[in-house]
PDB file of N, CA and C in Angstrom:
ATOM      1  N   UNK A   1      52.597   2.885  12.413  1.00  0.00           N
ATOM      2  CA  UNK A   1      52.576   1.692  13.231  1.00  0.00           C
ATOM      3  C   UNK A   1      53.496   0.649  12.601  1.00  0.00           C
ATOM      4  N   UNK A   2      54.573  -0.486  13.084  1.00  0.00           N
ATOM      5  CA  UNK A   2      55.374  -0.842  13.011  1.00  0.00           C
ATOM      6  C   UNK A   2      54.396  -2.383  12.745  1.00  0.00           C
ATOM      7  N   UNK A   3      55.233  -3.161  12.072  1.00  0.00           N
ATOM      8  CA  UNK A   3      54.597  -4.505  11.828  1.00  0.00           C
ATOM      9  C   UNK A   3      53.995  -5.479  13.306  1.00  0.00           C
ATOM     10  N   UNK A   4      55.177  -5.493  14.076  1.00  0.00           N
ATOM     11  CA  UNK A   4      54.720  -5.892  15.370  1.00  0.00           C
ATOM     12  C   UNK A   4      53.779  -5.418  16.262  1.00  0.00           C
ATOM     13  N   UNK A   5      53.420  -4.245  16.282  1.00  0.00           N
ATOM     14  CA  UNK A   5      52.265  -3.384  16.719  1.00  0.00           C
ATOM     15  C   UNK A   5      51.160  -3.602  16.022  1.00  0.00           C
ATOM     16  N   UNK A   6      51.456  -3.930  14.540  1.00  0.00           N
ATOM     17  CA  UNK A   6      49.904  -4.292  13.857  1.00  0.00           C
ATOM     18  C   UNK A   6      49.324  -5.756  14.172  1.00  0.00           C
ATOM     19  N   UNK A   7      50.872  -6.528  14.268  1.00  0.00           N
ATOM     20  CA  UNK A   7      50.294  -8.225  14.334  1.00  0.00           C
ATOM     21  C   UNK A   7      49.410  -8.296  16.053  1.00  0.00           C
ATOM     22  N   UNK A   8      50.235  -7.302  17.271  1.00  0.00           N
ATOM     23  CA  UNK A   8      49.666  -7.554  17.926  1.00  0.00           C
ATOM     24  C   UNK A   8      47.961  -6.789  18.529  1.00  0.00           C
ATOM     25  N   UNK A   9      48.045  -5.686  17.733  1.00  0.00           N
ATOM     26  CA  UNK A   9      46.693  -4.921  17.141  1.00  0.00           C
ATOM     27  C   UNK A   9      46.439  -6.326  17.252  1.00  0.00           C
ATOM     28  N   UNK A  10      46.075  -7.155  16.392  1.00  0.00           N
ATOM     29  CA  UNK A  10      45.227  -8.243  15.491  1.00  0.00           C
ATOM     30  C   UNK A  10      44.773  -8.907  16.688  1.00  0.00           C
ATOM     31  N   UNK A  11      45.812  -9.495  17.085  1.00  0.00           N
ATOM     32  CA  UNK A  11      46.378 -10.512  18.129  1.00  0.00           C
ATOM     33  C   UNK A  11      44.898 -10.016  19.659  1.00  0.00           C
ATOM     34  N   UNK A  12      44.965  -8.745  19.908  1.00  0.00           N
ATOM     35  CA  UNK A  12      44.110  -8.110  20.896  1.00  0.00           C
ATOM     36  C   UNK A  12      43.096  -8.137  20.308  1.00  0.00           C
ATOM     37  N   UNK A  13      42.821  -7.447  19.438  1.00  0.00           N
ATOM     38  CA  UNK A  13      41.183  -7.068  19.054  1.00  0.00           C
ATOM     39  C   UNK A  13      40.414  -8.815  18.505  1.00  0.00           C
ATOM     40  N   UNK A  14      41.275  -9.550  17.921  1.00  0.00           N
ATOM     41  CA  UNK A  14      40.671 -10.979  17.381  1.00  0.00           C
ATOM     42  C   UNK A  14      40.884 -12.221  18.255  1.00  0.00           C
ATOM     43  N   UNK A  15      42.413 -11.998  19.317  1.00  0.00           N
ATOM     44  CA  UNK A  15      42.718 -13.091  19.731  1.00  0.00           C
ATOM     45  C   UNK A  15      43.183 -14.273  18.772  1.00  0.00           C
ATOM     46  N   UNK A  16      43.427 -14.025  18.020  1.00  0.00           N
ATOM     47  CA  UNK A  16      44.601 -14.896  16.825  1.00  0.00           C
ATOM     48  C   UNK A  16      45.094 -14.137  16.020  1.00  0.00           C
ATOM     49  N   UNK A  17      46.241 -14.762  15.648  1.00  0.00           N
ATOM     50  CA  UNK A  17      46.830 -14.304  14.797  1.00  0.00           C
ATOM     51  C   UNK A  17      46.590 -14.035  13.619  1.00  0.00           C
ATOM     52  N   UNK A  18      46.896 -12.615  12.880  1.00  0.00           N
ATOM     53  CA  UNK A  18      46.141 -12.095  11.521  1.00  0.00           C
ATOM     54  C   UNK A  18      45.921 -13.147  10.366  1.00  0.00           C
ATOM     55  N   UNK A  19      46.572 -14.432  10.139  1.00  0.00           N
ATOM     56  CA  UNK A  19      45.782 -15.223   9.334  1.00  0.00           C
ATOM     57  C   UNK A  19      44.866 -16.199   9.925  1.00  0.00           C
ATOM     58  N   UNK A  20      45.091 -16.650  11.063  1.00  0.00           N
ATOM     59  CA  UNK A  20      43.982 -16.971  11.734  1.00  0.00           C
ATOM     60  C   UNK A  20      42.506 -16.332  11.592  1.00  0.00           C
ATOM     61  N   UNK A  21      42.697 -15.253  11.871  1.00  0.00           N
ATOM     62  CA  UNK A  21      41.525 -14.505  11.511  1.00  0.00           C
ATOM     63  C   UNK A  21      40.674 -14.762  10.166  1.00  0.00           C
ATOM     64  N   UNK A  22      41.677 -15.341   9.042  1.00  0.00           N
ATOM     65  CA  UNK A  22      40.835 -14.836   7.917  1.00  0.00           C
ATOM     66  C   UNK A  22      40.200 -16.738   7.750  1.00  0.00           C
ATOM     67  N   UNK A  23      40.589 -17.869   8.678  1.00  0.00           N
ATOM     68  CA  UNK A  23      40.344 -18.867   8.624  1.00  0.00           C
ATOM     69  C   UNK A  23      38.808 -18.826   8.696  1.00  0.00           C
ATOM     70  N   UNK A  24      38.036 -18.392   9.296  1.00  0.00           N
ATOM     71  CA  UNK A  24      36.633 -18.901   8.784  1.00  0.00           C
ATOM     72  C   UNK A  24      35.813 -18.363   7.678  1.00  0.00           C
ATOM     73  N   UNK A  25      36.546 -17.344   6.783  1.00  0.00           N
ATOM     74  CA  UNK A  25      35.995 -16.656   5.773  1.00  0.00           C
ATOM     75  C   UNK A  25      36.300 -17.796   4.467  1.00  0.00           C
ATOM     76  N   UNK A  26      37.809 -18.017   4.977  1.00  0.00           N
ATOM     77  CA  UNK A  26      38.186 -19.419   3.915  1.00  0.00           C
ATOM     78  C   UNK A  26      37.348 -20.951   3.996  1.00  0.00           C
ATOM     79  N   UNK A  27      36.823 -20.872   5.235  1.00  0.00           N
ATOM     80  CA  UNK A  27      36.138 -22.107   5.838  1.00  0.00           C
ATOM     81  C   UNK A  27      34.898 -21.785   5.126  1.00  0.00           C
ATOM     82  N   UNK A  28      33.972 -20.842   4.894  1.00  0.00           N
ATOM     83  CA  UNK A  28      32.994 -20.172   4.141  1.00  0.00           C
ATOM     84  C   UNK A  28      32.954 -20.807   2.715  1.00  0.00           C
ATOM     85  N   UNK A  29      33.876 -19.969   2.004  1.00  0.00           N
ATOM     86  CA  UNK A  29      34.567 -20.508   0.782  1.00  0.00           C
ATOM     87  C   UNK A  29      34.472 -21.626   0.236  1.00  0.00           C
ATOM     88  N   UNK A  30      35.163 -22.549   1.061  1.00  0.00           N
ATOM     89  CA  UNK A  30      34.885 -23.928   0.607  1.00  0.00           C
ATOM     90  C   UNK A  30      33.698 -24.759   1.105  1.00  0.00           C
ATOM     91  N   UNK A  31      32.903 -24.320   1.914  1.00  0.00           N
ATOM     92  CA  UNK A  31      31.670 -24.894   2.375  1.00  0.00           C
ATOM     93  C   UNK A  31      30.650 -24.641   0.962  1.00  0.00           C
ATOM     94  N   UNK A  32      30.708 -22.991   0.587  1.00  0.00           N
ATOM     95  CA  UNK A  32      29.459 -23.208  -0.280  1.00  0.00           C
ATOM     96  C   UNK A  32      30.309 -23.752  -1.473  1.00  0.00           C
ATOM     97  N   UNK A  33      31.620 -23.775  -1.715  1.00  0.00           N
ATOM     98  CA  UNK A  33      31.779 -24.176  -2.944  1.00  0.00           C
ATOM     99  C   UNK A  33      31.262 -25.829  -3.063  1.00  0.00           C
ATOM    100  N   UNK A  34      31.383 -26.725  -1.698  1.00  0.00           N
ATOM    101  CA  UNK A  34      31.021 -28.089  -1.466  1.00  0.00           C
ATOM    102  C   UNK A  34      29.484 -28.071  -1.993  1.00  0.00           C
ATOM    103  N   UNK A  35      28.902 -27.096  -1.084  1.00  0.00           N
ATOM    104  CA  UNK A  35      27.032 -26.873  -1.930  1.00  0.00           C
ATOM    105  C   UNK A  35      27.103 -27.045  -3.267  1.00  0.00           C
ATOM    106  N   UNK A  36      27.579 -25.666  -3.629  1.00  0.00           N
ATOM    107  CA  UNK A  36      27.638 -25.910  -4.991  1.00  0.00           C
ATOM    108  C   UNK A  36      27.349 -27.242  -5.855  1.00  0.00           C
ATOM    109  N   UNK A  37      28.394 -27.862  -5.220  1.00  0.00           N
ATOM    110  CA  UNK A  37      28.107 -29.364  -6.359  1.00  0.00           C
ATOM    111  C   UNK A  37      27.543 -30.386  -5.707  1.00  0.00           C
ATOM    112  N   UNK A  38      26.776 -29.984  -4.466  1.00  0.00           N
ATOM    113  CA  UNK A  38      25.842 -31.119  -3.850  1.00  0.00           C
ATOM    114  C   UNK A  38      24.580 -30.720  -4.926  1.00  0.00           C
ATOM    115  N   UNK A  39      24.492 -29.407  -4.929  1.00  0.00           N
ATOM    116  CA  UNK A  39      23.095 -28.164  -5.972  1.00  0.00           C
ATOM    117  C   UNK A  39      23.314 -29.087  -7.505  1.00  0.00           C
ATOM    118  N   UNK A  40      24.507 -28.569  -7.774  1.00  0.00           N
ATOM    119  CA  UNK A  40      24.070 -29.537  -9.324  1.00  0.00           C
ATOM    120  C   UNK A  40      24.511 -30.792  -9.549  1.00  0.00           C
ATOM    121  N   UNK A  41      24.795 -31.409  -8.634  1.00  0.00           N
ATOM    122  CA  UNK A  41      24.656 -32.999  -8.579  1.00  0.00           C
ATOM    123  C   UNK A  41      23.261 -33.247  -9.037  1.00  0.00           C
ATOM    124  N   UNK A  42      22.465 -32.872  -7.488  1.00  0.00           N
ATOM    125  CA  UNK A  42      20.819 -32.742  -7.385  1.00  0.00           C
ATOM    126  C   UNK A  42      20.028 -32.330  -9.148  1.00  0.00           C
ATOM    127  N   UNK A  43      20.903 -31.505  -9.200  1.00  0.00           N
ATOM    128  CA  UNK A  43      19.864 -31.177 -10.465  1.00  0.00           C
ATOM    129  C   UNK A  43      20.601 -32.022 -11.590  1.00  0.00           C
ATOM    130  N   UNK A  44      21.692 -32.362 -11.843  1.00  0.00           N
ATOM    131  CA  UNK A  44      21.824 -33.131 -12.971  1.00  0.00           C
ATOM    132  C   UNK A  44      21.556 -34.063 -13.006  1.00  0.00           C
ATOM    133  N   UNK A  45      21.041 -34.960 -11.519  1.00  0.00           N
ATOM    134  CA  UNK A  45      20.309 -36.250 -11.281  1.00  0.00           C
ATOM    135  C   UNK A  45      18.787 -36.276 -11.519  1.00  0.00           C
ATOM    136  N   UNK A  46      18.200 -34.911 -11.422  1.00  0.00           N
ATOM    137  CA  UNK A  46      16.521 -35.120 -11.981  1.00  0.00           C
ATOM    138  C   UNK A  46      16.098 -34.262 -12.935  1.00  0.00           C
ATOM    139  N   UNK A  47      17.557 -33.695 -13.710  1.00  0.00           N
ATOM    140  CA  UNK A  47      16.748 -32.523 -14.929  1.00  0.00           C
ATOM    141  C   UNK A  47      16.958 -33.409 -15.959  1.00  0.00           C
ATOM    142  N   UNK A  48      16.964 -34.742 -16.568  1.00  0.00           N
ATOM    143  CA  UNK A  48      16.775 -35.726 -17.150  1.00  0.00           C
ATOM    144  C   UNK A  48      15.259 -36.613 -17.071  1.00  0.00           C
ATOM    145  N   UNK A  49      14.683 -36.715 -15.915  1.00  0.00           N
ATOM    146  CA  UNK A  49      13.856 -37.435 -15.444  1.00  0.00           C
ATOM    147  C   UNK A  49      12.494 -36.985 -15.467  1.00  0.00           C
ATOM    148  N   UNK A  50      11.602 -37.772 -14.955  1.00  0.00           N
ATOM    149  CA  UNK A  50      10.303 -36.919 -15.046  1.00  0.00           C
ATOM    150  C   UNK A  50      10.382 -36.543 -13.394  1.00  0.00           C
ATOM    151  N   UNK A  51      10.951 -35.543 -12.710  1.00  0.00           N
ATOM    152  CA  UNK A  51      11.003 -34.953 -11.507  1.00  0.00           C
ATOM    153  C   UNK A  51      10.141 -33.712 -11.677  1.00  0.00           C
ATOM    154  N   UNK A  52       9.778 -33.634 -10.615  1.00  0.00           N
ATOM    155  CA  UNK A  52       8.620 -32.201 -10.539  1.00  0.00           C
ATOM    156  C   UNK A  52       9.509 -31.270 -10.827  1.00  0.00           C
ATOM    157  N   UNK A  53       9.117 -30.007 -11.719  1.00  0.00           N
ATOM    158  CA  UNK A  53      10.200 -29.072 -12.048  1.00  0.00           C
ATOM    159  C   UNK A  53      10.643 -27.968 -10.496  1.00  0.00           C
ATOM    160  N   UNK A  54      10.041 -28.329 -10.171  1.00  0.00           N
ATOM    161  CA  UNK A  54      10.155 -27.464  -8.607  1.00  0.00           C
ATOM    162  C   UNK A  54      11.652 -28.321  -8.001  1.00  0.00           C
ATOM    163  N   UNK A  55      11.491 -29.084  -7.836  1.00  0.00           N
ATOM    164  CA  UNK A  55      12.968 -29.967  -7.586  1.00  0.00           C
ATOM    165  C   UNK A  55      14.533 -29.448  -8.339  1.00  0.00           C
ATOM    166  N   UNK A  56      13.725 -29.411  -9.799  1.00  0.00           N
ATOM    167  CA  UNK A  56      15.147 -28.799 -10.381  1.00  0.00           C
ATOM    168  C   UNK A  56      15.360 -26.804 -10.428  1.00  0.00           C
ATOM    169  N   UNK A  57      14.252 -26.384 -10.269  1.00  0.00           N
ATOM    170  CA  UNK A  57      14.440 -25.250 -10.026  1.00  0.00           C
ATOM    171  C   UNK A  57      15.375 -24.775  -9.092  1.00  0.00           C
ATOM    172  N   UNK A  58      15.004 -25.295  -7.513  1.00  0.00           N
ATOM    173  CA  UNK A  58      15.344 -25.223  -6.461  1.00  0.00           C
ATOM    174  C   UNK A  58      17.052 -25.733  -6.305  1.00  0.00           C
ATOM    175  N   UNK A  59      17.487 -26.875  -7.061  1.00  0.00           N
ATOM    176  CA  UNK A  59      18.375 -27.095  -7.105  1.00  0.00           C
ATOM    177  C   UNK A  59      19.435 -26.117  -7.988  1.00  0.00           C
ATOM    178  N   UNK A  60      18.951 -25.736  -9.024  1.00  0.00           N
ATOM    179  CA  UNK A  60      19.775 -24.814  -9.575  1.00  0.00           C
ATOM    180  C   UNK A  60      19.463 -23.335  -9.255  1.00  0.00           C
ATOM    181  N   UNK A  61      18.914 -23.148  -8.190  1.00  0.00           N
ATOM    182  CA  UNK A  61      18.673 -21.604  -7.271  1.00  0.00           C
ATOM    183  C   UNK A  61      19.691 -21.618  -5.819  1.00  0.00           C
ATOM    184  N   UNK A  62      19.480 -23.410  -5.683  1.00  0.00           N
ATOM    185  CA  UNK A  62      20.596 -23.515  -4.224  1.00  0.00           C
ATOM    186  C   UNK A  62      22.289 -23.323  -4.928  1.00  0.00           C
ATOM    187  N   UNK A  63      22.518 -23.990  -6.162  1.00  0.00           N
ATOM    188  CA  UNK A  63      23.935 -24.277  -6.913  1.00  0.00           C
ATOM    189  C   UNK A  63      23.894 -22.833  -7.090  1.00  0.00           C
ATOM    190  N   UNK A  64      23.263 -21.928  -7.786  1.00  0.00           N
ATOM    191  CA  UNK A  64      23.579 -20.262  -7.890  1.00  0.00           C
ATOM    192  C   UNK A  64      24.176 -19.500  -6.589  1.00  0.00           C
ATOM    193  N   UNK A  65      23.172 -19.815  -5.770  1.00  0.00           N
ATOM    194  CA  UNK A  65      23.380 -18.965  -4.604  1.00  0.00           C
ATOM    195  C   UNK A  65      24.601 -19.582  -4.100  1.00  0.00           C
ATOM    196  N   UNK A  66      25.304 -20.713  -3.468  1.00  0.00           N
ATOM    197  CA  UNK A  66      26.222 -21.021  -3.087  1.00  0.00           C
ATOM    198  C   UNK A  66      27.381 -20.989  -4.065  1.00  0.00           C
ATOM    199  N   UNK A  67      27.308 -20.689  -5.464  1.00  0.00           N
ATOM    200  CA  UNK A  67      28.445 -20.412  -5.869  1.00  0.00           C
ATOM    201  C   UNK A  67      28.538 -18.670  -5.878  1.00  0.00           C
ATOM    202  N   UNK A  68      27.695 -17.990  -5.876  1.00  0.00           N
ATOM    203  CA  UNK A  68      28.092 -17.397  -5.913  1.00  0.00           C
ATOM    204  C   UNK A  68      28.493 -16.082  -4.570  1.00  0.00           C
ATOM    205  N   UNK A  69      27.882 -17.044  -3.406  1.00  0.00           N
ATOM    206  CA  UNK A  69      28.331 -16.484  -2.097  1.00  0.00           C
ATOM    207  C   UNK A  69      29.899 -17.239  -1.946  1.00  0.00           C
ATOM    208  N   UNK A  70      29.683 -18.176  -1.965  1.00  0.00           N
ATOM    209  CA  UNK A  70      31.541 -19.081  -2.252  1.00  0.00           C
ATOM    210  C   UNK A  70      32.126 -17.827  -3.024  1.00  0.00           C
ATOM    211  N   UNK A  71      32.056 -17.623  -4.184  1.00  0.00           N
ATOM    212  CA  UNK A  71      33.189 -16.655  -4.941  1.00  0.00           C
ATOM    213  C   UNK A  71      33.649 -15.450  -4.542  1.00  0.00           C
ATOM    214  N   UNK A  72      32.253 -14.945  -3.646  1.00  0.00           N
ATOM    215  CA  UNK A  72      32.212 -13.516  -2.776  1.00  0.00           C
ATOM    216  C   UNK A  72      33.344 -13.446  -1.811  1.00  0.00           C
ATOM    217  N   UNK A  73      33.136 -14.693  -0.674  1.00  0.00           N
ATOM    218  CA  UNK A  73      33.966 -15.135   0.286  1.00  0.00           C
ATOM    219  C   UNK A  73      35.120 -15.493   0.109  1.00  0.00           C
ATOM    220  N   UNK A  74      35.472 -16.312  -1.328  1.00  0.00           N
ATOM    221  CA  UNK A  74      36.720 -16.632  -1.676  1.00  0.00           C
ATOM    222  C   UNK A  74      37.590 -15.145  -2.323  1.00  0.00           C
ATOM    223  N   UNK A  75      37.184 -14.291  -2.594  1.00  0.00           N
ATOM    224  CA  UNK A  75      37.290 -13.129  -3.313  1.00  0.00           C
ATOM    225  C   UNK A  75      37.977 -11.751  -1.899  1.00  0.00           C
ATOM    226  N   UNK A  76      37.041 -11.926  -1.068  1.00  0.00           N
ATOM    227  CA  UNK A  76      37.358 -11.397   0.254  1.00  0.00           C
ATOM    228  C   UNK A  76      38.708 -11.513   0.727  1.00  0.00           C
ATOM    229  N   UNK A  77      38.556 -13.193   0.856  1.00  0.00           N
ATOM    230  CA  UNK A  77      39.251 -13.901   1.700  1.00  0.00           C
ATOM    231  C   UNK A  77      40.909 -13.459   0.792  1.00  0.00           C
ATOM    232  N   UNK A  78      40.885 -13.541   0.023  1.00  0.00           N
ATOM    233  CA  UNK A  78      42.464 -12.955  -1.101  1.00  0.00           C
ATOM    234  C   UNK A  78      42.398 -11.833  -1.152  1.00  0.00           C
ATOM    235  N   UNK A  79      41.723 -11.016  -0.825  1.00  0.00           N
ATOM    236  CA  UNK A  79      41.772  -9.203  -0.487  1.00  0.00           C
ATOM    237  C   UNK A  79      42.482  -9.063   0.786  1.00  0.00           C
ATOM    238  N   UNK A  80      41.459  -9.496   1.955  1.00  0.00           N
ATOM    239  CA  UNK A  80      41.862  -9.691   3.112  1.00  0.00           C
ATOM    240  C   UNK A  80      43.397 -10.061   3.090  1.00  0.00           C
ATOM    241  N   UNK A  81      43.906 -10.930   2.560  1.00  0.00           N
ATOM    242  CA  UNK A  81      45.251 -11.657   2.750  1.00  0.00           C
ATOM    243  C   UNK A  81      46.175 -10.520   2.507  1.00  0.00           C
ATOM    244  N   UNK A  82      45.824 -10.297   1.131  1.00  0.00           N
ATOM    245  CA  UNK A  82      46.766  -9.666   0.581  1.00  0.00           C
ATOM    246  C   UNK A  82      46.705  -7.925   1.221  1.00  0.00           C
ATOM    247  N   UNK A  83      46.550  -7.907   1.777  1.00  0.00           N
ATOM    248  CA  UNK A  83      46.330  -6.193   2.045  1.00  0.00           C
ATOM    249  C   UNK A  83      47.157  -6.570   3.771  1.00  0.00           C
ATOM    250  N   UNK A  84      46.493  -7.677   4.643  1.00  0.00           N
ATOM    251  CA  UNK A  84      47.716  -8.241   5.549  1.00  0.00           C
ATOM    252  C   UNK A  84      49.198  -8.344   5.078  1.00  0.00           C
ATOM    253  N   UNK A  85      49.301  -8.955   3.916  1.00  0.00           N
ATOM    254  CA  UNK A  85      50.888  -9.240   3.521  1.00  0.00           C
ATOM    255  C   UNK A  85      51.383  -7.473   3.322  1.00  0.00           C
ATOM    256  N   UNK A  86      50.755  -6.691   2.575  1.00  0.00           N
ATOM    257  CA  UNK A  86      50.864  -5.444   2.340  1.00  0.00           C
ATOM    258  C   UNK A  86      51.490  -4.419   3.167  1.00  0.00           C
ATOM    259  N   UNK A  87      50.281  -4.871   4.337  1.00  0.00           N
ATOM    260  CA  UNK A  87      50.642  -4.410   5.567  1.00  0.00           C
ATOM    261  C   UNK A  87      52.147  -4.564   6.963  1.00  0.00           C
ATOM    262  N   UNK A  88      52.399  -5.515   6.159  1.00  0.00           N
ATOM    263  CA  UNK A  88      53.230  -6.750   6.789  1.00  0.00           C
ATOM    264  C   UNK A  88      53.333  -7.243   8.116  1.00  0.00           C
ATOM    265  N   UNK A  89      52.062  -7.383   8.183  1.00  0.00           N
ATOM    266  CA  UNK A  89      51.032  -8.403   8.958  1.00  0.00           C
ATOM    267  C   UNK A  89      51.397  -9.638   8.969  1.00  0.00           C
ATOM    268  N   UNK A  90      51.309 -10.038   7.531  1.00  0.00           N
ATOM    269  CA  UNK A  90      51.797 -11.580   7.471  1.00  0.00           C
ATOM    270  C   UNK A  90      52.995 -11.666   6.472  1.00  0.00           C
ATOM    271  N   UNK A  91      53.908 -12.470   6.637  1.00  0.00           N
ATOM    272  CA  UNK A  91      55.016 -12.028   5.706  1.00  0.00           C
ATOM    273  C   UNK A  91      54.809 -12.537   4.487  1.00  0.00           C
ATOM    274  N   UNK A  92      55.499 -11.784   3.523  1.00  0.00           N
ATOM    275  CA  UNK A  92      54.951 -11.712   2.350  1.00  0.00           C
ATOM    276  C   UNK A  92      55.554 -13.441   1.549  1.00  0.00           C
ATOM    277  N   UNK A  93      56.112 -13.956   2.131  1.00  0.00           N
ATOM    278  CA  UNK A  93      56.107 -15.451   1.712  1.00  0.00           C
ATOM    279  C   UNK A  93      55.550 -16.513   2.639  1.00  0.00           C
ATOM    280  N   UNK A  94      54.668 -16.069   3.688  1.00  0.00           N
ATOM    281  CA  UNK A  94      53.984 -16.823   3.949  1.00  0.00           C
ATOM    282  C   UNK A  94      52.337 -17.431   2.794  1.00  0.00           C
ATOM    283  N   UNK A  95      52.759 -18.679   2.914  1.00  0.00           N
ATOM    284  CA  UNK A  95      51.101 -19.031   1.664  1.00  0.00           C
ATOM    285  C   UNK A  95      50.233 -19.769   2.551  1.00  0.00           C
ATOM    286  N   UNK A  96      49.409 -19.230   1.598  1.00  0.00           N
ATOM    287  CA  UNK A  96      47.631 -19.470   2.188  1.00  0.00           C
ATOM    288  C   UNK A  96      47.688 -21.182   2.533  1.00  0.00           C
ATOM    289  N   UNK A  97      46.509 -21.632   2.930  1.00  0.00           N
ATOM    290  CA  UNK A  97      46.399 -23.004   3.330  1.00  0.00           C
ATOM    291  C   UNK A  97      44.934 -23.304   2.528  1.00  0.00           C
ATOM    292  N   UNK A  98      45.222 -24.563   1.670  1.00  0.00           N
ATOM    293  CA  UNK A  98      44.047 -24.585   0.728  1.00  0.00           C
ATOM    294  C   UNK A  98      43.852 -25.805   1.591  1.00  0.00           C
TER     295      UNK A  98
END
């Protein structure tokens, strides 16, 4: 299959274009990475204090989990890319959008 046959593969089966596609996995990415430091904001604001330890637990169980679904997604999301550029899907000097 020829590059233009793959972009428009993409183009049919997703209805955008092959980096388009990988836009809400990147949108993912930076959402939990934003958690992330809402999580240990939260906890570095009451693991000082006399806060119920349930407060800081929870906060550093929400900061875990969102970093480490963020890293999953961000991890994807540069697989995904790069196996498009590979493909030459997307051209290989096109760059990502942070």
């Amino acid at each position: 299959m020829n590059t233009d046959d793959l972009i428009t593969a993409v183009k049919e089966a997703f209805g955008q274009y092959p980096e388009d596609v990988l836009g809400p996995i990147k949108m993912a990415d930076e959402a939990f990475g934003w958690l992330h430091e809402v999580f240990v904001s939260i906890q570095r604001e009451v693991e000082d204090e006399n806060f119920a330890a349930r407060i800081v637990k929870l906060a550093s169980a929400g900061a875990y989990l969102a970093d480490g679904i963020g890293s999953y997604c961000g991890a994807e999301h540069a697989t995904m890319w790069q196996k498009l550029q590979e493909a030459g899907v997307i051209p290989p000097d096109r760059r990502q959008l942070d």
